[in-house]
Every structure is written in structure tokens, then in C-alpha cells.
C-alpha atoms as a PDB file:
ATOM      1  CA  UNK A   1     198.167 191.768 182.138  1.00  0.00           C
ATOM      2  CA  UNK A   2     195.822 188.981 182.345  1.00  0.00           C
ATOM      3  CA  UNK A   3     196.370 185.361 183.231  1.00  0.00           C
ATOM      4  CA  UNK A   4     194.284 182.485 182.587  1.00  0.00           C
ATOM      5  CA  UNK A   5     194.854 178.857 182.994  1.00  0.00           C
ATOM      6  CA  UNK A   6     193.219 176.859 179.702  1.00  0.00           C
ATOM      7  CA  UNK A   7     191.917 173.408 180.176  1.00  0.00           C
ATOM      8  CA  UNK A   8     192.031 171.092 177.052  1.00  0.00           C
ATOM      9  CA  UNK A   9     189.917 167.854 176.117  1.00  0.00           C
ATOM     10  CA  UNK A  10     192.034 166.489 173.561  1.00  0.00           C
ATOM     11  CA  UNK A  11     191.500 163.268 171.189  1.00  0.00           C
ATOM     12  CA  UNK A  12     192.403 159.622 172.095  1.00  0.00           C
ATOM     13  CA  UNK A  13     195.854 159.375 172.092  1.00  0.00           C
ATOM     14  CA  UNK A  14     196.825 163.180 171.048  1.00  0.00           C
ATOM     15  CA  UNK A  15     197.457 165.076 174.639  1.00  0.00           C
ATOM     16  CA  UNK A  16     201.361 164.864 174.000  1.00  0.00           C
ATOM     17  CA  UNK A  17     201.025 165.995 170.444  1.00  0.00           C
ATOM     18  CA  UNK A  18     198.666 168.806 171.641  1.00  0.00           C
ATOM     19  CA  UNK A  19     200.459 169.858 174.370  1.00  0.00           C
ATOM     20  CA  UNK A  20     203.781 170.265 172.769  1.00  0.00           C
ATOM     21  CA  UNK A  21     202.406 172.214 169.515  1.00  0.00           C
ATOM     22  CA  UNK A  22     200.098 174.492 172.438  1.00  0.00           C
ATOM     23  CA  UNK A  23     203.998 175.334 174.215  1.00  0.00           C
ATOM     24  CA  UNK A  24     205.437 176.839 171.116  1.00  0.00           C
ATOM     25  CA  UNK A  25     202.393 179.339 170.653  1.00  0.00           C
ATOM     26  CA  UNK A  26     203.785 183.034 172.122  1.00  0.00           C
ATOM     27  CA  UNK A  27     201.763 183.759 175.294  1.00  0.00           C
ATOM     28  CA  UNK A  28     201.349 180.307 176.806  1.00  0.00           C
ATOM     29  CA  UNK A  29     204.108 179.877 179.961  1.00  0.00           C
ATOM     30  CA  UNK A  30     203.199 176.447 180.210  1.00  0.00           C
ATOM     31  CA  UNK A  31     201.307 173.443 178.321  1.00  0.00           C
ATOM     32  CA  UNK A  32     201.510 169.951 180.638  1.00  0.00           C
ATOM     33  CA  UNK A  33     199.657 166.788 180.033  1.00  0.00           C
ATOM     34  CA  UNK A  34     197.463 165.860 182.790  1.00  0.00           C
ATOM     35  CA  UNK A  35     195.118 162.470 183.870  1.00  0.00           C
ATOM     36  CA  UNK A  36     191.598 163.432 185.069  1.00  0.00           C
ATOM     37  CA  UNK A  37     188.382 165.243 182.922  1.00  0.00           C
ATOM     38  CA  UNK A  38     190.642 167.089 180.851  1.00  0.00           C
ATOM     39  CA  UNK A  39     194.083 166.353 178.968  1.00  0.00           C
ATOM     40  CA  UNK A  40     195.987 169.179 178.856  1.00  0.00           C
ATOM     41  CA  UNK A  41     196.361 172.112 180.739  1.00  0.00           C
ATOM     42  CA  UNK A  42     197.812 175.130 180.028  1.00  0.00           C
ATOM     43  CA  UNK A  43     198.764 178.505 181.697  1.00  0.00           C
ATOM     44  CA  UNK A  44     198.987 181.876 179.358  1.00  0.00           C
ATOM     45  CA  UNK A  45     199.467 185.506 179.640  1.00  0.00           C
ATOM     46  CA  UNK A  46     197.769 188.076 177.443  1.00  0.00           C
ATOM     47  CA  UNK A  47     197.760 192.431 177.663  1.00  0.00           C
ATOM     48  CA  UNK A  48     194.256 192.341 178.153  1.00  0.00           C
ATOM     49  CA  UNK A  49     190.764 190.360 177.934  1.00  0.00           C
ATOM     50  CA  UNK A  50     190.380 190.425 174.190  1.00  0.00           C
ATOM     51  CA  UNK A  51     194.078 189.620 173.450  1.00  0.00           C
ATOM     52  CA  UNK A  52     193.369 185.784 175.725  1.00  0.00           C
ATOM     53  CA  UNK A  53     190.602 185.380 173.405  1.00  0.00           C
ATOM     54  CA  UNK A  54     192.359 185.562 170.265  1.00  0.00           C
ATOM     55  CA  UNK A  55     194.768 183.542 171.490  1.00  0.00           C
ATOM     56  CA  UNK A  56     192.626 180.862 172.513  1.00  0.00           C
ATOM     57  CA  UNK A  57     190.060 181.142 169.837  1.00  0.00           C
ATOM     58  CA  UNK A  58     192.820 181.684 166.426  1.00  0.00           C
ATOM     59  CA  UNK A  59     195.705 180.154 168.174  1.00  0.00           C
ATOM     60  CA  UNK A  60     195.094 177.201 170.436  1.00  0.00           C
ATOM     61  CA  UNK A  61     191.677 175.892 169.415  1.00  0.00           C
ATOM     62  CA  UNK A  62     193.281 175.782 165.865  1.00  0.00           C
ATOM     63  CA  UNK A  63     195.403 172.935 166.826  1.00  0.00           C
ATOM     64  CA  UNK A  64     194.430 169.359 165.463  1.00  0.00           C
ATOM     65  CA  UNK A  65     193.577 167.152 167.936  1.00  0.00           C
ATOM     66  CA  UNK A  66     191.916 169.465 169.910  1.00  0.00           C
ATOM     67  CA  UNK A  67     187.892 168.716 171.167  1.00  0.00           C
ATOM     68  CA  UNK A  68     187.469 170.969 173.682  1.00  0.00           C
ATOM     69  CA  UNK A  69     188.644 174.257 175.849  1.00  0.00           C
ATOM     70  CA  UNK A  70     187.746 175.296 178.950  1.00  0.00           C
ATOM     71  CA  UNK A  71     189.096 178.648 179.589  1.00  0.00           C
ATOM     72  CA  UNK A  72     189.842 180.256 183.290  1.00  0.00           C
ATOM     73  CA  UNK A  73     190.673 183.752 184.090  1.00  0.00           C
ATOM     74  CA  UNK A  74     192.852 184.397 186.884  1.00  0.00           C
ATOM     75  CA  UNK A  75     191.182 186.968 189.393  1.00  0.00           C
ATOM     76  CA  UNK A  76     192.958 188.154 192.642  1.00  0.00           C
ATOM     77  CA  UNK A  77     190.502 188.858 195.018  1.00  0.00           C
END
């Protein structure tokens, strides 16, 4: 299982929007507006490496509203 938290640059006036249609996507635990560089961060769960990119690439980029992701793995060191 893989974790990654997802950080989202969203249009004027759309990190509400954004973060409520990210929340309903299957994988993503959490989706909360923010203040600071980004908009929108979001925490999801994938089976492996490959599976977090389709989600993030098919699923969450495909949102409107959405500028830019910034995508960060969870490691346990």
C-alpha cells in the first residue's frame, strides 16, 4: 500500500469546488482546503506506485479548476 499526500494549485475562487469533487474520487481519505502556496491538499491511498499515478494523472488532474499538482509519496524511514 502506498500513501501520498497531493498538493493542489487550484484557480481563483475554485479550491472548495475542487476539493469537494477530489473527496468523492475512490482512493483519496481526505481533500481539505488550505491558505498558503497551494489550495488544496489531499491525502490518498493506492496498491502500489503505478496505481497513485493513475489516480492522480486520469482522476484528479481531470478535475476543472485544477492548475497544478504536486504529488508526495509517503516513505517511512
Amino acid at each position: 500500500m502506498v500513501s501520498a499526500y497531493i498538493l493542489i494549485l487550484t484557480e481563483v475562487g475554485k479550491a472548495a469546488q475542487v476539493a469537494s469533487a477530489v473527496a468523492g474520487i475512490p482512493g483519496v481519505e481526505a481533500a481539505e482546503d488550505v491558505t498558503g502556496p497551494y489550495d488544496v491538499i489531499v491525502r490518498a491511498t493506492a496498491n502500489d506506485m503505478d496505481e497513485l499515478g493513475r489516480l492522480v494523472v486520469a482522476r484528479i488532474q481531470a478535475i476543472e479548476g485544477i492548475d497544478r499538482t504536486l504529488t508526495c509519496p509517503v516513505v517511512h524511514l
